[in-house]
N, C-alpha and C. Protein backbone atom coordinates (compact mmCIF):
# COMPACT_ATOMS: atom_id res chain seq x y z
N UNK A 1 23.33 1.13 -1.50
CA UNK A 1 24.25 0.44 -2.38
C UNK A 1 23.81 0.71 -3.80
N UNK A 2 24.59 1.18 -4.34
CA UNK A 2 24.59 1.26 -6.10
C UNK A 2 24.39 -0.05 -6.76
N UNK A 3 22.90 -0.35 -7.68
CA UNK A 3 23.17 -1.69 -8.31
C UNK A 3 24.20 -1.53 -9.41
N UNK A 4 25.13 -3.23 -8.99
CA UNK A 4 25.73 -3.32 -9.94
C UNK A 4 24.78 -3.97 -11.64
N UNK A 5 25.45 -3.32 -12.58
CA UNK A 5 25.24 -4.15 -13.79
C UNK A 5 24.37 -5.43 -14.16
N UNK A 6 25.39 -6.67 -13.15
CA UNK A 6 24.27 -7.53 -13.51
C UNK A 6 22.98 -8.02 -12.36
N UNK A 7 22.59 -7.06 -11.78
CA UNK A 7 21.80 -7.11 -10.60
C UNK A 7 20.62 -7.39 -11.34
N UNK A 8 19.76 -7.47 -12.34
CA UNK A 8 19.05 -7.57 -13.01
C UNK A 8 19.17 -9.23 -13.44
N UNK A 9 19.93 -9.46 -13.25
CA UNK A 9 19.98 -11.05 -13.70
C UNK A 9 20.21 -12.05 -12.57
N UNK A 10 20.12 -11.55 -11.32
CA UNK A 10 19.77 -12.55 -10.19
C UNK A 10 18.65 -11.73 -9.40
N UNK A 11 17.98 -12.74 -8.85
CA UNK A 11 16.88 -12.43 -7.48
C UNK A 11 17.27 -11.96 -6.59
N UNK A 12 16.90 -10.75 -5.90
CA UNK A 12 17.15 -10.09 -4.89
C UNK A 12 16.26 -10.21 -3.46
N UNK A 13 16.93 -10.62 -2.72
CA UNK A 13 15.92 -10.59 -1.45
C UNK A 13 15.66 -9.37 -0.32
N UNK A 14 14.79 -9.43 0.35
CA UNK A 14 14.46 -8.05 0.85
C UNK A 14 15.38 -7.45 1.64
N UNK A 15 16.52 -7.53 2.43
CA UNK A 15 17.56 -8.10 2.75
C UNK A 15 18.40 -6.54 2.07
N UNK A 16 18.59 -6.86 0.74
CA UNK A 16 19.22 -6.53 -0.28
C UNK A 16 18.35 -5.61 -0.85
N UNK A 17 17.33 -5.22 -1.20
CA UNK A 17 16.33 -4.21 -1.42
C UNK A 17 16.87 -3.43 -0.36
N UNK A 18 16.91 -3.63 0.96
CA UNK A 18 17.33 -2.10 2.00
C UNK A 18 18.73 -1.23 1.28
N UNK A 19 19.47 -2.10 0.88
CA UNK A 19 20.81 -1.47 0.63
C UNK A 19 21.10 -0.61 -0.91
N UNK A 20 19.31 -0.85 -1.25
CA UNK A 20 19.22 -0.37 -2.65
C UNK A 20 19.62 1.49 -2.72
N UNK A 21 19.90 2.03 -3.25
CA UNK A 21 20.26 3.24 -3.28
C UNK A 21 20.21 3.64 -5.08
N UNK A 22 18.79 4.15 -5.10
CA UNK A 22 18.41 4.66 -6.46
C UNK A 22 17.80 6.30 -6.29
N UNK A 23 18.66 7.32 -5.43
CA UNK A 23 18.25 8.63 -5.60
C UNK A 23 16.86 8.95 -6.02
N UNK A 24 15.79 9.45 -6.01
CA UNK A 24 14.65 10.01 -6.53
C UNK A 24 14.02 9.07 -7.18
N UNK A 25 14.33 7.88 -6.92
CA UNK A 25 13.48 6.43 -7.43
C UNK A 25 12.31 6.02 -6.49
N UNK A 26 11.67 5.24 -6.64
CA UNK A 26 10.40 4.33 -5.99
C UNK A 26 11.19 2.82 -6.24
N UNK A 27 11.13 1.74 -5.11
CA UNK A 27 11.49 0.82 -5.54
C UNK A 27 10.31 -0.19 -4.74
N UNK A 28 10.47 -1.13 -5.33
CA UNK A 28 9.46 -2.52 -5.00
C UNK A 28 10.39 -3.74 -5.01
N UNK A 29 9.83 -4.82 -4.63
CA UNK A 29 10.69 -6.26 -5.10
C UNK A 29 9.29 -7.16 -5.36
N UNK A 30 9.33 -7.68 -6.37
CA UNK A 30 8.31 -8.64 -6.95
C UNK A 30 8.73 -10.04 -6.93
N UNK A 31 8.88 -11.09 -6.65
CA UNK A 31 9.44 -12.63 -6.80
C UNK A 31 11.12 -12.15 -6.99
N UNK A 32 11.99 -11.29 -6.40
CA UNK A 32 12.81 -11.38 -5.84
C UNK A 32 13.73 -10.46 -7.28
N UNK A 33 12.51 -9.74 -8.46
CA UNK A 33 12.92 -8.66 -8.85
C UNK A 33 12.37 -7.20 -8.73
N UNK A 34 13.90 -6.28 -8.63
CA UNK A 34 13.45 -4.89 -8.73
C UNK A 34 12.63 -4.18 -9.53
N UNK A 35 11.70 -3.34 -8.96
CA UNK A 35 10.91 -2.84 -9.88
C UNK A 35 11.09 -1.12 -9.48
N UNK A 36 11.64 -0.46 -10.22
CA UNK A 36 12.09 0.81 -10.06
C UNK A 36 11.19 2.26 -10.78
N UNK A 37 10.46 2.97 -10.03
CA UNK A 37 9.52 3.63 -10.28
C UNK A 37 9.60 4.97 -10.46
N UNK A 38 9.09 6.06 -11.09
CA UNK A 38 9.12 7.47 -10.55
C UNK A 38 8.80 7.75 -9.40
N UNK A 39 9.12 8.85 -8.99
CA UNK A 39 8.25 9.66 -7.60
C UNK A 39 6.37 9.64 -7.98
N UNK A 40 5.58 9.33 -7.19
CA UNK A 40 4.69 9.74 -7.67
C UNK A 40 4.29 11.26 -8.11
N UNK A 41 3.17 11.38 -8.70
CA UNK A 41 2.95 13.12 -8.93
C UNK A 41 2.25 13.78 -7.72
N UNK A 42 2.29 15.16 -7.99
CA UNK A 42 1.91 15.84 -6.45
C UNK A 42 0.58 15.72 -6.37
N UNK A 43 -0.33 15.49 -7.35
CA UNK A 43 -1.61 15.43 -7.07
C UNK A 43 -1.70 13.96 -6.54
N UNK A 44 -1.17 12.85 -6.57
CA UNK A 44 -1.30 11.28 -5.88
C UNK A 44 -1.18 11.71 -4.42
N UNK A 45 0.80 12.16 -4.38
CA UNK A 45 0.91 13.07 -3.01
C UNK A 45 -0.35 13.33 -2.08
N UNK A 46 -0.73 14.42 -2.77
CA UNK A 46 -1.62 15.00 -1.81
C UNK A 46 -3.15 14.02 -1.57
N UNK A 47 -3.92 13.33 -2.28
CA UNK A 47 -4.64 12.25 -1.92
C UNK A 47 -3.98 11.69 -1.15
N UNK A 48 -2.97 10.99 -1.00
CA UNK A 48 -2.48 10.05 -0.28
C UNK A 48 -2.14 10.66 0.93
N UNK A 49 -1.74 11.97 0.96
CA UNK A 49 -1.58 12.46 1.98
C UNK A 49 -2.86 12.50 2.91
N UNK A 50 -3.93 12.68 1.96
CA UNK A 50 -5.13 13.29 2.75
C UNK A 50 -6.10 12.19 3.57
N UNK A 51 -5.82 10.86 3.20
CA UNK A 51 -6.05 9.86 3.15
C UNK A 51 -5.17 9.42 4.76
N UNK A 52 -4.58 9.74 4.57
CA UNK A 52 -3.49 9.22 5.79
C UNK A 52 -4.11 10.32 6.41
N UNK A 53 -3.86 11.15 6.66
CA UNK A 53 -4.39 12.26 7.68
C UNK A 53 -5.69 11.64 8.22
N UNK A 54 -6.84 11.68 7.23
CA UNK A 54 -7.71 11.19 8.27
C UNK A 54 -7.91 9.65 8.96
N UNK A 55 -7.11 8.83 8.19
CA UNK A 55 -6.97 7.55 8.98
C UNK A 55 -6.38 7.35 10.29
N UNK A 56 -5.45 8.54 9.73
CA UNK A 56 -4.30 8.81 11.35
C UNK A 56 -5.10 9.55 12.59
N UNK A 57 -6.08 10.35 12.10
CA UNK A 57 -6.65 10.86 13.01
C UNK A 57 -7.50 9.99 13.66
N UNK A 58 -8.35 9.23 12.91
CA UNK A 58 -9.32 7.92 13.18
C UNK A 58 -8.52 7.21 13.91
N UNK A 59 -7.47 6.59 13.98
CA UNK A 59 -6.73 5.33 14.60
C UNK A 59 -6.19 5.44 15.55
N UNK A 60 -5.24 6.51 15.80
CA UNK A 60 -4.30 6.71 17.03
C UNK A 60 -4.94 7.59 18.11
N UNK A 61 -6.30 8.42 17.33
CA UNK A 61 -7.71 8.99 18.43
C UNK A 61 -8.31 7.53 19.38
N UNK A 62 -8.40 6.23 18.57
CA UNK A 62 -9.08 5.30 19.11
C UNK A 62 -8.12 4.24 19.41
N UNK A 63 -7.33 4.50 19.60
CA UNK A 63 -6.02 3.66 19.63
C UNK A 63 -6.26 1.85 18.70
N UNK A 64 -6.20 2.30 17.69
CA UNK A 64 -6.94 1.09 16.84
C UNK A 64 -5.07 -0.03 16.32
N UNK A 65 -4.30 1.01 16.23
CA UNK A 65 -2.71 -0.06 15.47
C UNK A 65 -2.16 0.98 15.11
N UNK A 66 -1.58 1.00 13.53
CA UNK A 66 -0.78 1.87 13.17
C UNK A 66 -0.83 2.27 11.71
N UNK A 67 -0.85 3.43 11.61
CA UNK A 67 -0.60 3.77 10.06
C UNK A 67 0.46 4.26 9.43
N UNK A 68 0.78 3.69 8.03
CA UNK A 68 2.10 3.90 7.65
C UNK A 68 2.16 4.46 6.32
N UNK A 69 2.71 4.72 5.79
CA UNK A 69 2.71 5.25 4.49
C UNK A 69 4.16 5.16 3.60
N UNK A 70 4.14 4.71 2.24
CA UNK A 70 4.61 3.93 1.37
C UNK A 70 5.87 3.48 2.19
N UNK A 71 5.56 2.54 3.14
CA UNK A 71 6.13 1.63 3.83
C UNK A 71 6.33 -0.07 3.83
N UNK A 72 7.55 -0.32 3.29
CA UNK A 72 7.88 -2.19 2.85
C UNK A 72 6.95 -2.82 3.51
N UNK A 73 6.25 -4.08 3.25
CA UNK A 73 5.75 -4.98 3.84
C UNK A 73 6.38 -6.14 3.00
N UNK A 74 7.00 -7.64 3.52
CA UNK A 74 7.62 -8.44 2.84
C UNK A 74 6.36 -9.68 2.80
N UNK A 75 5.86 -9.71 1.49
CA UNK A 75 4.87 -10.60 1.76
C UNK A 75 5.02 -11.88 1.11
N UNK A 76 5.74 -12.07 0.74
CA UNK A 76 6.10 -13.04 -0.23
C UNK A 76 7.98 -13.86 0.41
N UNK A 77 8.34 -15.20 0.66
CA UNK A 77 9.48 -15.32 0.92
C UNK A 77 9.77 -16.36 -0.38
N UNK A 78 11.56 -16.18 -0.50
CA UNK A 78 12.02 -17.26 -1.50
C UNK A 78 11.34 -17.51 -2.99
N UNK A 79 11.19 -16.92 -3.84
CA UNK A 79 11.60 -15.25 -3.77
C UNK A 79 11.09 -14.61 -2.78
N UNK A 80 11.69 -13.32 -2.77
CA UNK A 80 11.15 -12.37 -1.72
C UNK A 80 10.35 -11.16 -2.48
N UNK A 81 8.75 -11.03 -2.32
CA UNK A 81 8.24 -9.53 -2.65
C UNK A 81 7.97 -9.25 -1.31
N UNK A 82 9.04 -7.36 -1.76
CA UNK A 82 8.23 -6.94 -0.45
C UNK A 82 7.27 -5.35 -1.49
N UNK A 83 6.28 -4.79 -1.23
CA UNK A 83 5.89 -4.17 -1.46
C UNK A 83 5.34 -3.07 -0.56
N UNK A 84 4.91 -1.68 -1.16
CA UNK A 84 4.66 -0.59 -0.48
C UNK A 84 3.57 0.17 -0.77
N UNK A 85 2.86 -0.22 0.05
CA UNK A 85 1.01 0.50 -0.62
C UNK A 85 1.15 2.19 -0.45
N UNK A 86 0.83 2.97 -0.72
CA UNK A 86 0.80 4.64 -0.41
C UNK A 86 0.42 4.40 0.80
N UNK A 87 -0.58 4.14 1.53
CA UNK A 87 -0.90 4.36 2.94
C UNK A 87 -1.52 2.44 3.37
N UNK A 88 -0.86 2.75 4.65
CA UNK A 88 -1.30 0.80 5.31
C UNK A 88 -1.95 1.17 6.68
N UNK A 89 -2.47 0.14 6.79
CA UNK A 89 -3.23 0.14 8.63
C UNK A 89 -2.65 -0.96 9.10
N UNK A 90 -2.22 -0.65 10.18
CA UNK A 90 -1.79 -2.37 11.01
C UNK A 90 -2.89 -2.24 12.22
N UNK A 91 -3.45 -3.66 12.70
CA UNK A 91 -4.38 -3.17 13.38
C UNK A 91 -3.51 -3.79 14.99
N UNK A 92 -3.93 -3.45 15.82
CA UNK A 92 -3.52 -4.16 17.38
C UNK A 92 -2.48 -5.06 17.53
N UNK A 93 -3.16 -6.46 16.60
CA UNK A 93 -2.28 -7.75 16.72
C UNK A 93 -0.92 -8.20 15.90
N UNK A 94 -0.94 -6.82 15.43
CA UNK A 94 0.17 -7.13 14.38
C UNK A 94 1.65 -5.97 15.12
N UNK A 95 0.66 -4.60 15.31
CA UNK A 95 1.15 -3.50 15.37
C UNK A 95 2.74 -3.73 15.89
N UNK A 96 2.66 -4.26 16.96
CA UNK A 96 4.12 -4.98 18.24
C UNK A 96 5.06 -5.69 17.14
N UNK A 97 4.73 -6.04 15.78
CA UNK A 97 5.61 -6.67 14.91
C UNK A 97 6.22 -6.03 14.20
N UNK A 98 6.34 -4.52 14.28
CA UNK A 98 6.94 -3.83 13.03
C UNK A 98 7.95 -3.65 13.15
N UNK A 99 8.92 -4.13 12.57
CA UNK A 99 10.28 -4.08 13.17
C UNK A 99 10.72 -2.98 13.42
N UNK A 100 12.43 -2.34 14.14
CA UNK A 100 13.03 -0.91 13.76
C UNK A 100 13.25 -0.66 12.77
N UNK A 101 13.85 -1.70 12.14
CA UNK A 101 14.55 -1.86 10.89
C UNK A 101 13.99 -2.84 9.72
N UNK A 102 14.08 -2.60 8.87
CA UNK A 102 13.97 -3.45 7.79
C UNK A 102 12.23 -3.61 7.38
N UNK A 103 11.75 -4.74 6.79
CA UNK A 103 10.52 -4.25 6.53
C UNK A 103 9.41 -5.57 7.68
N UNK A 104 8.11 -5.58 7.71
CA UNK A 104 7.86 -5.58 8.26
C UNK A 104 7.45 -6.60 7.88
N UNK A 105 7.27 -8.27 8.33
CA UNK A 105 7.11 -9.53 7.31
C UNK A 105 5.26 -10.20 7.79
N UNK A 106 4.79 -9.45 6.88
CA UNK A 106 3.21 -9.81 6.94
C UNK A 106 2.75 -8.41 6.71
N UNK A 107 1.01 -8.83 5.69
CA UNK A 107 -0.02 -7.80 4.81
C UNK A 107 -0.26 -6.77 6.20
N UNK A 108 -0.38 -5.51 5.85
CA UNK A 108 -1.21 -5.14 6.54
C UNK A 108 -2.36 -5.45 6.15
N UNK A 109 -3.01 -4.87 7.29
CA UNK A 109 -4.99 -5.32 7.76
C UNK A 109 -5.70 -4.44 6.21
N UNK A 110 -5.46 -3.48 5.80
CA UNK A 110 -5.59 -2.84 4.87
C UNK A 110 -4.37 -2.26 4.44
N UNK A 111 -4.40 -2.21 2.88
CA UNK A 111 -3.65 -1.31 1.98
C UNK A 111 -4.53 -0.94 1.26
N UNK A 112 -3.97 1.01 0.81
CA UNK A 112 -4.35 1.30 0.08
C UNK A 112 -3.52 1.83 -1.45
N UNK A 113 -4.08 1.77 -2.42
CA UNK A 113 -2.77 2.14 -3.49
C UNK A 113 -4.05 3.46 -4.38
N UNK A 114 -2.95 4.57 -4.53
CA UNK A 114 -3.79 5.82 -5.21
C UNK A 114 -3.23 5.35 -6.48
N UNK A 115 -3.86 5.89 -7.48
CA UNK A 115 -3.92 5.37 -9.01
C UNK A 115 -3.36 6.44 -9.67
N UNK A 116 -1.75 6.35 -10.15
CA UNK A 116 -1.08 7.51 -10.93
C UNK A 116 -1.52 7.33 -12.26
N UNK A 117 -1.54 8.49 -13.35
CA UNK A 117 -1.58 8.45 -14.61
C UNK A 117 -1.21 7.31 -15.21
N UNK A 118 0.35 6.83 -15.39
CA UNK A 118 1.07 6.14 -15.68
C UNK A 118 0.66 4.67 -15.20
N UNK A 119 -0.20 4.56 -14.10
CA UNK A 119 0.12 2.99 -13.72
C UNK A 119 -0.84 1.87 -14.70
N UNK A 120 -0.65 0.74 -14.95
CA UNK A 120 -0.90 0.05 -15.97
C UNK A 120 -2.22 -0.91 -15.05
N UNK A 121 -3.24 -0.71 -15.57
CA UNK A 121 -4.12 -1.47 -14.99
C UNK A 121 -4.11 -3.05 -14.76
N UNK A 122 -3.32 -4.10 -15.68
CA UNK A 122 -3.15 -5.03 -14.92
C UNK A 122 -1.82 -5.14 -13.80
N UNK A 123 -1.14 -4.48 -13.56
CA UNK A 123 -0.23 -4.55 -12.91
C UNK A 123 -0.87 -4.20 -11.53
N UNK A 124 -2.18 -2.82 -11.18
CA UNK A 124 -2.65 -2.89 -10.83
C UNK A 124 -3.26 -3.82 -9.99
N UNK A 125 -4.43 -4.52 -10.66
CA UNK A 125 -4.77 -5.65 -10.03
C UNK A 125 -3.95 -6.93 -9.51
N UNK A 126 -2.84 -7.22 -10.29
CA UNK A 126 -2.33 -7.65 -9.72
C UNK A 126 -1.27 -8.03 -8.29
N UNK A 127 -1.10 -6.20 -8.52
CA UNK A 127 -0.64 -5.84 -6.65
C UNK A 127 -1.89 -6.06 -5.82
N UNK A 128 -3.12 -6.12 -6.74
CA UNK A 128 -4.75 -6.19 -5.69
C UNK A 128 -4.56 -7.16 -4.64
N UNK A 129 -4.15 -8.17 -5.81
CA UNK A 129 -4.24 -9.95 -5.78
C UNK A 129 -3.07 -10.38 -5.22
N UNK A 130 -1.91 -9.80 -4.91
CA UNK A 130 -0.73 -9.71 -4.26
C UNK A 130 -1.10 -9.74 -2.24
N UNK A 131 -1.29 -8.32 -2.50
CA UNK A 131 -2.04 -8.04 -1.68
C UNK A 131 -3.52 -9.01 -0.58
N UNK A 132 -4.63 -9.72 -1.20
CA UNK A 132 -5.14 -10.52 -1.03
C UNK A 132 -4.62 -11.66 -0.33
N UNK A 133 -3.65 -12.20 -1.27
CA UNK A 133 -3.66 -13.56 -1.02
C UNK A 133 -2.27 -13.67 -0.07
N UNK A 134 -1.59 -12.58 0.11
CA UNK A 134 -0.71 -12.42 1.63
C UNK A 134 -1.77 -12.42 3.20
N UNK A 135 -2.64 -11.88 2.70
CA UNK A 135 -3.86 -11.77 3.93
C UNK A 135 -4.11 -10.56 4.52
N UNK A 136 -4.03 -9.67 3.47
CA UNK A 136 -4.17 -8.11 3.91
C UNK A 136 -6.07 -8.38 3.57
N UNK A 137 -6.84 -7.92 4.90
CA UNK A 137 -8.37 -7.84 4.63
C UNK A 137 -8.65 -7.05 3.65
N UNK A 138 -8.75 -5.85 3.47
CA UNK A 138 -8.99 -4.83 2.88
C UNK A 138 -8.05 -3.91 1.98
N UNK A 139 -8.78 -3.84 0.49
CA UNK A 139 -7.71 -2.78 -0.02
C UNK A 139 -8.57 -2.29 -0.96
N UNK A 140 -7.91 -0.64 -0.48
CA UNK A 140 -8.82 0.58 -0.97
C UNK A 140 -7.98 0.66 -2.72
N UNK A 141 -8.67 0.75 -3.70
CA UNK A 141 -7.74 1.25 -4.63
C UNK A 141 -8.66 2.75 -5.11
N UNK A 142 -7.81 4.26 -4.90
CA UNK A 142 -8.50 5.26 -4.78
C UNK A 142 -8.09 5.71 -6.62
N UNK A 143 -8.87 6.11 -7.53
CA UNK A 143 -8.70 6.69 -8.41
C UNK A 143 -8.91 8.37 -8.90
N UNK A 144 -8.49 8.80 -8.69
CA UNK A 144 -8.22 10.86 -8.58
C UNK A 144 -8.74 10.71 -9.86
N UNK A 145 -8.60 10.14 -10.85
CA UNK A 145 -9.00 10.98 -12.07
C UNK A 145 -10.57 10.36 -12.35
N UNK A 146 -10.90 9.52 -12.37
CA UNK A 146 -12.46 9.15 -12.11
C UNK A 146 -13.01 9.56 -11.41
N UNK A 147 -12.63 9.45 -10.51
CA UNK A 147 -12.97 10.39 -9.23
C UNK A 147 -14.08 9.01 -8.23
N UNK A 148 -13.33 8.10 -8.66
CA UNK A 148 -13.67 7.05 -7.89
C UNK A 148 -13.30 5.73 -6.79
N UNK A 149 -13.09 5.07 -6.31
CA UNK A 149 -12.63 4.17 -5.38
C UNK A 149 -13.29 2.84 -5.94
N UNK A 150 -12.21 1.34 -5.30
CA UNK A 150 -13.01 0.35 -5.77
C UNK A 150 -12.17 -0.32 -4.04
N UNK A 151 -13.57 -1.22 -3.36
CA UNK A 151 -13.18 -1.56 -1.93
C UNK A 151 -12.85 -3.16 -2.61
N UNK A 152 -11.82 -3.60 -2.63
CA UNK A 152 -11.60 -5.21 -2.48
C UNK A 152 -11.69 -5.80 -0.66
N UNK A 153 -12.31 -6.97 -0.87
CA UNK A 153 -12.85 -7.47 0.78
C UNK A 153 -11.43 -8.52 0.89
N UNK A 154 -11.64 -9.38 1.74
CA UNK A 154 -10.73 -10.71 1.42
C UNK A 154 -11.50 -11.96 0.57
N UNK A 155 -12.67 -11.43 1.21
CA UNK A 155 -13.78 -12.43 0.72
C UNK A 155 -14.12 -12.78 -0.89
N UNK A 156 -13.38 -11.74 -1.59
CA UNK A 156 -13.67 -11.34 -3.00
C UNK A 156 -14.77 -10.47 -2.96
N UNK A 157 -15.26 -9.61 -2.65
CA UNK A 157 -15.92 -8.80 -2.91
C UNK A 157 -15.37 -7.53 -3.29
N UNK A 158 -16.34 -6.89 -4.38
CA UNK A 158 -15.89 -5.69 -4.81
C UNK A 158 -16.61 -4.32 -4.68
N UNK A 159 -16.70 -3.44 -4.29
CA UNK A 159 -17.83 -2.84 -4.35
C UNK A 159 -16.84 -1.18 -4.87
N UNK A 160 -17.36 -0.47 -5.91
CA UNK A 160 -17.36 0.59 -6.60
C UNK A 160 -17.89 1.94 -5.74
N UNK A 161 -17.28 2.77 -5.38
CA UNK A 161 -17.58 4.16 -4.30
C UNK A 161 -17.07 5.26 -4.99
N UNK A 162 -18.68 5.68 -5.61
CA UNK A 162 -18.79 7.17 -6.35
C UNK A 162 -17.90 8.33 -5.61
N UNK A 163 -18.08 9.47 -6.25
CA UNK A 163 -17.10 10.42 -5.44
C UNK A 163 -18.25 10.95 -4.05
N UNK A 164 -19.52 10.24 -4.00
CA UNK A 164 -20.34 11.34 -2.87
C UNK A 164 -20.41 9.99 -2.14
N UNK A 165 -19.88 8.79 -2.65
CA UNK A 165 -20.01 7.44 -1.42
C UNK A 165 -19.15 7.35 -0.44
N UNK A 166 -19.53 6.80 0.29
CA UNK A 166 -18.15 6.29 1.60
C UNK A 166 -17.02 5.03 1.47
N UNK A 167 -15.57 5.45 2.06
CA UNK A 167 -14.91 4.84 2.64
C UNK A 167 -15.33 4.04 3.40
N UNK A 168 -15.45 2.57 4.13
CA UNK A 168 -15.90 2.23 5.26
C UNK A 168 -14.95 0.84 5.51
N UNK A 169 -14.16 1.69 6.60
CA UNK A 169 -13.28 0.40 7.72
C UNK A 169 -13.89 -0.60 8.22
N UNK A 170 -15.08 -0.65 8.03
CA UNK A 170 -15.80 -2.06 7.84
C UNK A 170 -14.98 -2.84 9.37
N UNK A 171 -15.15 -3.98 9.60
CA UNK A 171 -14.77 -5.05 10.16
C UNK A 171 -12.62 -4.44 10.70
N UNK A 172 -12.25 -4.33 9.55
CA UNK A 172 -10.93 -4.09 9.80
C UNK A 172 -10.47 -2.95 10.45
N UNK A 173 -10.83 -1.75 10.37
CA UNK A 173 -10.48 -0.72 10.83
C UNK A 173 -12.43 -0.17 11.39
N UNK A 174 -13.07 -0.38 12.83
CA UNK A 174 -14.33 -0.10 12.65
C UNK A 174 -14.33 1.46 13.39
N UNK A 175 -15.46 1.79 12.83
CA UNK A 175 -16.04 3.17 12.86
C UNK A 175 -15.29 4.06 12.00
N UNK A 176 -14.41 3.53 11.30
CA UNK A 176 -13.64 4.82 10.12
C UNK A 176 -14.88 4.43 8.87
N UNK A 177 -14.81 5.97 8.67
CA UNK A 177 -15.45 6.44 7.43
C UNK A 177 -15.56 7.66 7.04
N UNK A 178 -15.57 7.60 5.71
CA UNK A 178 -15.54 9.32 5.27
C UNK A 178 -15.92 9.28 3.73
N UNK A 179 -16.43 10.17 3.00
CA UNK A 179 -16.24 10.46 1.58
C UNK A 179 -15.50 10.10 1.00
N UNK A 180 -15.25 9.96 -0.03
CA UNK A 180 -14.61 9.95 -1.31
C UNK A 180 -14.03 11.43 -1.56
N UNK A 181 -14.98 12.04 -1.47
CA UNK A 181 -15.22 13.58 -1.94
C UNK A 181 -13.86 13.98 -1.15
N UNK A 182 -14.03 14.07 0.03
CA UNK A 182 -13.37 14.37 1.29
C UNK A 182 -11.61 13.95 0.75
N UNK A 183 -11.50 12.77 0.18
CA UNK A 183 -10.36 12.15 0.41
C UNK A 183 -9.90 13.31 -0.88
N UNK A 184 -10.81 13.49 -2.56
CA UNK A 184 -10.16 13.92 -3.19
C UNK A 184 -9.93 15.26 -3.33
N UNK A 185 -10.63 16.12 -2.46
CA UNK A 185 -10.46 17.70 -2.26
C UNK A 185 -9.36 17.83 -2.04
């Protein structure tokens, strides 16, 4: 659906986000407004790609849930945010909940979000904290141009992963791990 005009001046629910139709856009819903994005760039692409590859290989090798990639999760109702991490893990107990259609209502077990040029560091954290307090355990935020990672726990913990440190699925996703290095080659 083409937004009309004054679509900007009422709350949209997730509902209504499906029927969005913005050609070569990125879209989000935040407290029940649109947030309309570029494509990411091909260098995010390909991290994110690479990132998913080996999670996918890790998960569906060990039959651990499911991995998805910049795929709705509605975490927020009345308003409605639903948001879309670059790559998600659903683990076992959730996995049976993803709907056919529409988006999928609860955090995944982890999200991860790759860090474009353009993105604004508190907006950033604040998808962190979005993220968090829906009840997603884990979220990777990967940075390509530092060439670094920062692991948020649920617990509040933070811990900083050089480009020669590890990934680690920890508790949420266990026995995944890999470089940094790995993810940004």
């Amino acid at each position: 659906m083409a937004m009309p005009a004054d679509s900007m001046s009422h709350l949209l629910t997730a509902e209504e986000l499906e029927q969005v139709d913005l050609p070569g856009k990125c879209t989000e819903l935040v407290r029940g407004r649109l947030l309309v994005r570029e494509p990411p760039s091909t260098r995010h692409g390909s991290v994110a790609a690479r990132l998913t590859y080996l999670l996918c290989d890790h998960v569906y090798r060990h039959h651990l849930g499911v991995v998805a990639q910049e795929s709705g999760f509605k975490i927020e109702s009345d308003p409605d945010t639903v948001r879309a991490p670059d790559v998600a893990f659903v683990g076992p107990a959730n996995a049976e909940r993803i709907p056919a259609r529409g988006y999928a209502e609860f955090a995944p077990d982890l999200a991860v979000e790759v860090i474009s040029p353009n993105d604004r560091p508190g907006e950033l954290l604040s998808k962190v904290g979005q993220w968090l307090d829906a009840g997603t355990q884990l979220v990777w935020v990967v940075d390509p141009t530092r060439e670094e990672a920062r692991m948020y726990n649920g617990d509040g913990d933070l811990t900083i992963i050089p480009p020669d440190g590890n990934l680690d699925g920890g508790v949420v996703l266990p026995g995944f791990r890999c470089t940094l290095a790995d993810v940004l080659r």
